[in-house]
C-alpha atoms as a PDB file:
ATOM      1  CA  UNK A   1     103.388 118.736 -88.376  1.00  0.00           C
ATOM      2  CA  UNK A   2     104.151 114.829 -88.567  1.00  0.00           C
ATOM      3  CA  UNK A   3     102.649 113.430 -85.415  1.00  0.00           C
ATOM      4  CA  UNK A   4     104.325 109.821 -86.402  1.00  0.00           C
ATOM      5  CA  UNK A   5     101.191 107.865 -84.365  1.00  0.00           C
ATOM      6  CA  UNK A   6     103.223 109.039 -81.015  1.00  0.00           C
ATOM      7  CA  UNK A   7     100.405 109.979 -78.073  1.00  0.00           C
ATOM      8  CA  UNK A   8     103.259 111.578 -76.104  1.00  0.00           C
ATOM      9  CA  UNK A   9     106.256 113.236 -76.617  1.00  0.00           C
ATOM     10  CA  UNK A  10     109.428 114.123 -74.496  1.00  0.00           C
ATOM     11  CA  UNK A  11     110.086 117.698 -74.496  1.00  0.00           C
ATOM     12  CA  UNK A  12     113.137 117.101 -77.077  1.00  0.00           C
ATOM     13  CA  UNK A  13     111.200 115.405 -79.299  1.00  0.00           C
ATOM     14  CA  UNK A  14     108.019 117.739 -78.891  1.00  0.00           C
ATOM     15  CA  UNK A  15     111.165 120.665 -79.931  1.00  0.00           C
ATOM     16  CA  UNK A  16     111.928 118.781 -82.879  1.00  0.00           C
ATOM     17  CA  UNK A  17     108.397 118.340 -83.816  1.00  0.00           C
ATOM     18  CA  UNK A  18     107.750 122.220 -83.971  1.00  0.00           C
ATOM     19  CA  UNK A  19     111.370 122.693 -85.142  1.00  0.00           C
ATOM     20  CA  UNK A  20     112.543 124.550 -81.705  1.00  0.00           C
ATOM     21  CA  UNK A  21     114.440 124.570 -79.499  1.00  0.00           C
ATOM     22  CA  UNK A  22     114.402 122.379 -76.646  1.00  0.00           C
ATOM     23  CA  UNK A  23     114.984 126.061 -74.273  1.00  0.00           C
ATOM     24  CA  UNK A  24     112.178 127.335 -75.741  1.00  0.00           C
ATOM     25  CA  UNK A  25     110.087 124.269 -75.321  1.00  0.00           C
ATOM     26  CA  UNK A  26     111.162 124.332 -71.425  1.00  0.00           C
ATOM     27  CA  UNK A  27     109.471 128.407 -71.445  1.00  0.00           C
ATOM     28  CA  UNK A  28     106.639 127.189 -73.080  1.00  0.00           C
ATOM     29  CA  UNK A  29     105.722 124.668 -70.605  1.00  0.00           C
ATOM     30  CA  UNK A  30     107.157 127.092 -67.508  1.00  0.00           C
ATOM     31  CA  UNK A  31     104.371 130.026 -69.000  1.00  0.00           C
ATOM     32  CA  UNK A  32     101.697 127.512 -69.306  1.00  0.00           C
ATOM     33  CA  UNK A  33     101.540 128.021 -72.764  1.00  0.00           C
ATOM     34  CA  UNK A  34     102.112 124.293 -73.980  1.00  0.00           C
ATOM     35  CA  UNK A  35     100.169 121.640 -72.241  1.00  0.00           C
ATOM     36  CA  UNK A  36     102.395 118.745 -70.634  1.00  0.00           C
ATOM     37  CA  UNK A  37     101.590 116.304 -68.267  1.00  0.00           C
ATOM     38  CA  UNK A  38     104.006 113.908 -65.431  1.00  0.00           C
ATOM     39  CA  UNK A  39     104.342 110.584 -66.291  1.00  0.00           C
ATOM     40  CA  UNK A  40     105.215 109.083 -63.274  1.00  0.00           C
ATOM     41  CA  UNK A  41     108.861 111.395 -62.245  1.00  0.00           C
ATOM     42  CA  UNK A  42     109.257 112.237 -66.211  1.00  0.00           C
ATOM     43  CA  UNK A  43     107.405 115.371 -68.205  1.00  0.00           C
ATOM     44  CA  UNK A  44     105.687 114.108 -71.386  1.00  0.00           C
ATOM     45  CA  UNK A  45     103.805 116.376 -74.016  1.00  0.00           C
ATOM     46  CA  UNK A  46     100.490 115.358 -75.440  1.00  0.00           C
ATOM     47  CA  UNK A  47     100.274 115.272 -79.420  1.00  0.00           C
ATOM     48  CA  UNK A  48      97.062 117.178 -78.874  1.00  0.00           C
ATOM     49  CA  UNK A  49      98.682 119.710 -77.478  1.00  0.00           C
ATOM     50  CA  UNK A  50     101.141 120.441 -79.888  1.00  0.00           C
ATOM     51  CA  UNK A  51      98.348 120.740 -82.456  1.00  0.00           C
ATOM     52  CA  UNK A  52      96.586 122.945 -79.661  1.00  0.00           C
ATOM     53  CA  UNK A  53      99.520 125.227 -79.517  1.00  0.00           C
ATOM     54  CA  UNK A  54     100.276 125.782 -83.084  1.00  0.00           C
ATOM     55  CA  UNK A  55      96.751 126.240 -83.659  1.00  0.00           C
ATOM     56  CA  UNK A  56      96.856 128.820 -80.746  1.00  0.00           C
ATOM     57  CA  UNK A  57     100.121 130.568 -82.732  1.00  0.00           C
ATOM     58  CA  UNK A  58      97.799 131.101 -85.716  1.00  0.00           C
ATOM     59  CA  UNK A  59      94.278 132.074 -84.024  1.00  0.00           C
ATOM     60  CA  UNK A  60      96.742 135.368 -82.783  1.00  0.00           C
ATOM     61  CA  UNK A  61      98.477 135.729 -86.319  1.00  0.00           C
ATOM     62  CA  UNK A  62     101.328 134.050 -86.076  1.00  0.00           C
ATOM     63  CA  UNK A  63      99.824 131.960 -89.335  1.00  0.00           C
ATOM     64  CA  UNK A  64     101.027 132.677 -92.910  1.00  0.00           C
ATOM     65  CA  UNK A  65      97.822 135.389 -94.328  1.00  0.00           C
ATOM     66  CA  UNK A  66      98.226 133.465 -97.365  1.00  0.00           C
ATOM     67  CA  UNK A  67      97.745 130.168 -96.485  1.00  0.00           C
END
């Protein structure tokens, strides 16, 4: 994942980071499954926690076996 030096992300470009969709981005943060946080009225994602969640994906086997 290229985290280009960013510290937070807007929901489209968080998508675009883990080559979603921005929908599914929107579920993620509505389950509680991707961290976000409210920059003043906006909704900004950490960089952490995109590591966090893809991290997350392959601690419950979403990860290649091979890699």
């Amino acid at each position: 994942m290229n985290t280009d030096g960013r510290l937070l992300y807007t929901p489209e470009h968080a998508a675009a980071q883990l080559d979603i969709g921005r929908t599914h981005i929107y579920g993620l943060l509505a389950r509680g499954e991707l961290r976000s946080v409210k920059v003043g009225r906006n909704r900004r994602i950490p960089a952490a926690a995109l590591q966090e969640y893809v991290r997350n994906l392959m601690q419950a086997g979403g990860g290649d076996a091979a890699a």
